[in-house]
C-alpha atoms as a PDB file:
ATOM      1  CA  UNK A   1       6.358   2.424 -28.532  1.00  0.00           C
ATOM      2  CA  UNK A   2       4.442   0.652 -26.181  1.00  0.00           C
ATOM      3  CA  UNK A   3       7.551  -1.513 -24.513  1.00  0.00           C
ATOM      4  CA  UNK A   4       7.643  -0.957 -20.928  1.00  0.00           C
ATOM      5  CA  UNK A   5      11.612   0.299 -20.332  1.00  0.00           C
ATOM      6  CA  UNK A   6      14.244  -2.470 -18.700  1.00  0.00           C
ATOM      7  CA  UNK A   7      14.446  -0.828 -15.145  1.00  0.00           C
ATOM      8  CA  UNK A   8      17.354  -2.262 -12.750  1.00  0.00           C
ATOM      9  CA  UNK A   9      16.870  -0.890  -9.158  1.00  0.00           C
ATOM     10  CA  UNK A  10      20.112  -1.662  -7.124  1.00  0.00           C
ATOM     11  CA  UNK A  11      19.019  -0.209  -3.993  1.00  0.00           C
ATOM     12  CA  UNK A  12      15.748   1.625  -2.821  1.00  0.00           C
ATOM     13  CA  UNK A  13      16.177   5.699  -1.747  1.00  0.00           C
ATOM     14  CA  UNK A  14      14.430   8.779  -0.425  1.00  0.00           C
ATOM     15  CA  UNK A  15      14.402  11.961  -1.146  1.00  0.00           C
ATOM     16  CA  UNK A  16      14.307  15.572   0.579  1.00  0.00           C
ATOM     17  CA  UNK A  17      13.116  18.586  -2.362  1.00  0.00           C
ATOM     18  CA  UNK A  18      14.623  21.579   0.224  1.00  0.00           C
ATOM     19  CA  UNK A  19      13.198  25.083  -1.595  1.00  0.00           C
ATOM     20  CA  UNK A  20      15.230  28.342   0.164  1.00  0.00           C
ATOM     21  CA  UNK A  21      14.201  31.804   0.224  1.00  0.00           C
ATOM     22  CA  UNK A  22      15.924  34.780   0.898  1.00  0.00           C
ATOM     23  CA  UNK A  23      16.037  36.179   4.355  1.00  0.00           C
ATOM     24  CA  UNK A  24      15.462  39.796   3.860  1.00  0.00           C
ATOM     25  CA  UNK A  25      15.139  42.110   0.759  1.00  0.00           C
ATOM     26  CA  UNK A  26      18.967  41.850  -1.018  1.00  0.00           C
ATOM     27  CA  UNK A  27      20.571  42.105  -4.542  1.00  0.00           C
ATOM     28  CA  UNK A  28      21.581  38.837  -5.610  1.00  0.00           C
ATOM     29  CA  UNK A  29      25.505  38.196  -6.457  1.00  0.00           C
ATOM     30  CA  UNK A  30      25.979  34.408  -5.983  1.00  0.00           C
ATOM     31  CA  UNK A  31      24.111  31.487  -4.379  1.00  0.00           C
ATOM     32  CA  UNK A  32      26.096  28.435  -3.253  1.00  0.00           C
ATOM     33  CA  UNK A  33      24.434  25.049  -2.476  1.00  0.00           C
ATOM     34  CA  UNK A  34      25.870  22.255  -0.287  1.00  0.00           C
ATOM     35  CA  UNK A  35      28.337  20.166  -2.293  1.00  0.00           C
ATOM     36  CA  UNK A  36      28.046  16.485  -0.868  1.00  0.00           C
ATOM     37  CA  UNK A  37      27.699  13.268  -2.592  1.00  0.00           C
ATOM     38  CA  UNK A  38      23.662  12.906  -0.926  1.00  0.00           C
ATOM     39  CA  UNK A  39      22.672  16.074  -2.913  1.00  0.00           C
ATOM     40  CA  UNK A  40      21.906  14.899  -6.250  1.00  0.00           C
ATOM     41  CA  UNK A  41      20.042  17.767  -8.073  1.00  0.00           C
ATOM     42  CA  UNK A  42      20.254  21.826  -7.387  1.00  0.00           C
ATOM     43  CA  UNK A  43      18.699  24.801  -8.906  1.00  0.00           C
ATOM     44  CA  UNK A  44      18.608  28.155  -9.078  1.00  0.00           C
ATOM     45  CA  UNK A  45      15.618  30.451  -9.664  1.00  0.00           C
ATOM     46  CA  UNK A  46      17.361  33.737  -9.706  1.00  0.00           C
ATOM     47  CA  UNK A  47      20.214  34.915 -11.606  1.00  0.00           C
ATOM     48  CA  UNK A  48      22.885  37.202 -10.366  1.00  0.00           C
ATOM     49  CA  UNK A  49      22.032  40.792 -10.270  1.00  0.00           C
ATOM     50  CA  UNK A  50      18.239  40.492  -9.846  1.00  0.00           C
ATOM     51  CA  UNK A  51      16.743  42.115  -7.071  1.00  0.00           C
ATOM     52  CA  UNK A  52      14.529  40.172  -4.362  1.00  0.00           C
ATOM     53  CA  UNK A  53      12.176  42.906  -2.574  1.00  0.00           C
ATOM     54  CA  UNK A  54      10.051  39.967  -0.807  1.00  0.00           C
ATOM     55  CA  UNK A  55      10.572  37.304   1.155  1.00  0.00           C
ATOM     56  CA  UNK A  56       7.715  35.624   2.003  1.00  0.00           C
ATOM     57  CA  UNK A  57       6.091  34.598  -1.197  1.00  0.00           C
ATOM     58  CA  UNK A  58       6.259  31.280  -3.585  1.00  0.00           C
ATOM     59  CA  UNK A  59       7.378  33.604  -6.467  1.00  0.00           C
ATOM     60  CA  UNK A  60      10.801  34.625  -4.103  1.00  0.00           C
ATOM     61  CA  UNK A  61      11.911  31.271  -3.865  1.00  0.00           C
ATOM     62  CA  UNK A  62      16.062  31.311  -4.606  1.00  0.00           C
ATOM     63  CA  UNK A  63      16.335  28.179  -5.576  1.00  0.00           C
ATOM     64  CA  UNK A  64      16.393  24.226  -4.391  1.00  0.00           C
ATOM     65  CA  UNK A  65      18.156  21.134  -3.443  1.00  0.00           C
ATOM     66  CA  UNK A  66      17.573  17.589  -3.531  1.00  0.00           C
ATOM     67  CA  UNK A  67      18.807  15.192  -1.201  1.00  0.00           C
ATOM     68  CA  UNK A  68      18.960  11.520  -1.324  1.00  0.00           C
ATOM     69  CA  UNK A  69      18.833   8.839   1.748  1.00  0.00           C
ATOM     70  CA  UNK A  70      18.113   5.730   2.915  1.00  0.00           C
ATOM     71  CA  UNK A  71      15.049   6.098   4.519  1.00  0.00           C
ATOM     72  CA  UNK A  72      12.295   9.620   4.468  1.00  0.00           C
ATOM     73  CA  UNK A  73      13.851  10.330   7.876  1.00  0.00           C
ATOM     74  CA  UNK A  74      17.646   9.968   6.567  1.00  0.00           C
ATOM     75  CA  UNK A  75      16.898  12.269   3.839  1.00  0.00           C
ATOM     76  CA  UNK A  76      15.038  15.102   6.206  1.00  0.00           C
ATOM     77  CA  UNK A  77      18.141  15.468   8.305  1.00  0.00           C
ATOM     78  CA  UNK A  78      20.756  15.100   5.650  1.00  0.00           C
ATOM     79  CA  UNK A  79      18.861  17.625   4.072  1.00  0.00           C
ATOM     80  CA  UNK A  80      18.399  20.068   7.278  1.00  0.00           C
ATOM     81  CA  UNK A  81      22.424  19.603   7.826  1.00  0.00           C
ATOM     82  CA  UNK A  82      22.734  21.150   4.236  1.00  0.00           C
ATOM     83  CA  UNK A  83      20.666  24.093   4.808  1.00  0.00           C
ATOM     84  CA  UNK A  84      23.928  25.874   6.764  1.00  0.00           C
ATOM     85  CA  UNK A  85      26.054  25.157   3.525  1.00  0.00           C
ATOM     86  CA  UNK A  86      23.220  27.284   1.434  1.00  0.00           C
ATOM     87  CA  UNK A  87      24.827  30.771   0.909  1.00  0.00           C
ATOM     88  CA  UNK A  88      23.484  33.758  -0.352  1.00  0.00           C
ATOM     89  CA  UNK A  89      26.364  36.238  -1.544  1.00  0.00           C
ATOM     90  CA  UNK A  90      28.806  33.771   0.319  1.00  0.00           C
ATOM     91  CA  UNK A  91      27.602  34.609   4.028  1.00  0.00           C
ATOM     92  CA  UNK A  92      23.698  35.285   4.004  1.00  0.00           C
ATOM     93  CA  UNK A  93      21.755  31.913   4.883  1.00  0.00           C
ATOM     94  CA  UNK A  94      18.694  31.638   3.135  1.00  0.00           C
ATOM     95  CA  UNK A  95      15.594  30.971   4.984  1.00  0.00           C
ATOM     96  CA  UNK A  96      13.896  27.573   4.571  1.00  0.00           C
END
């Protein structure tokens, strides 16, 4: 208690939190996110057979990414080149 942590930064990165909602009203049966070595952390927000009757609203969000790069614009476009490899029941691109 009270030590500051021993912190060893090899090299300094940005990152790119990409959120995805669904592009129309659906039943949910997978989501896929980009698989790449720059995406570092996903999550989904709904589970398989839920419902989505919105798509327009914080609450509707699918899920999110997180992409890492070496500077804030690096990250933006690796991240924007991901969005086509988000899939919503293996063919439906979510909307960003």
């Amino acid at each position: 208690v009270g030590k500051a942590p021993e912190l060893v930064f090899t090299q300094k990165k940005f990152a790119c939190l990409q959120y995805a909602l669904p592009p129309q009203a659906l039943t949910i049966e997978t989501i896929e996110f980009p698989k790449a070595d720059d995406v570092v952390f996903q999550t989904a927000y709904i589970q398989p057979g839920q419902k989505v009757e919105s798509t327009e609203r914080q609450i509707d969000y699918l899920g999110c990414y997180l992409t890492l790069g070496n500077s804030f614009d690096d990250a933006l476009a690796k991240s924007r080149a991901h969005r086509e490899k988000f899939l919503v029941n293996g063919k439906v691109k979510g909307s960003f």
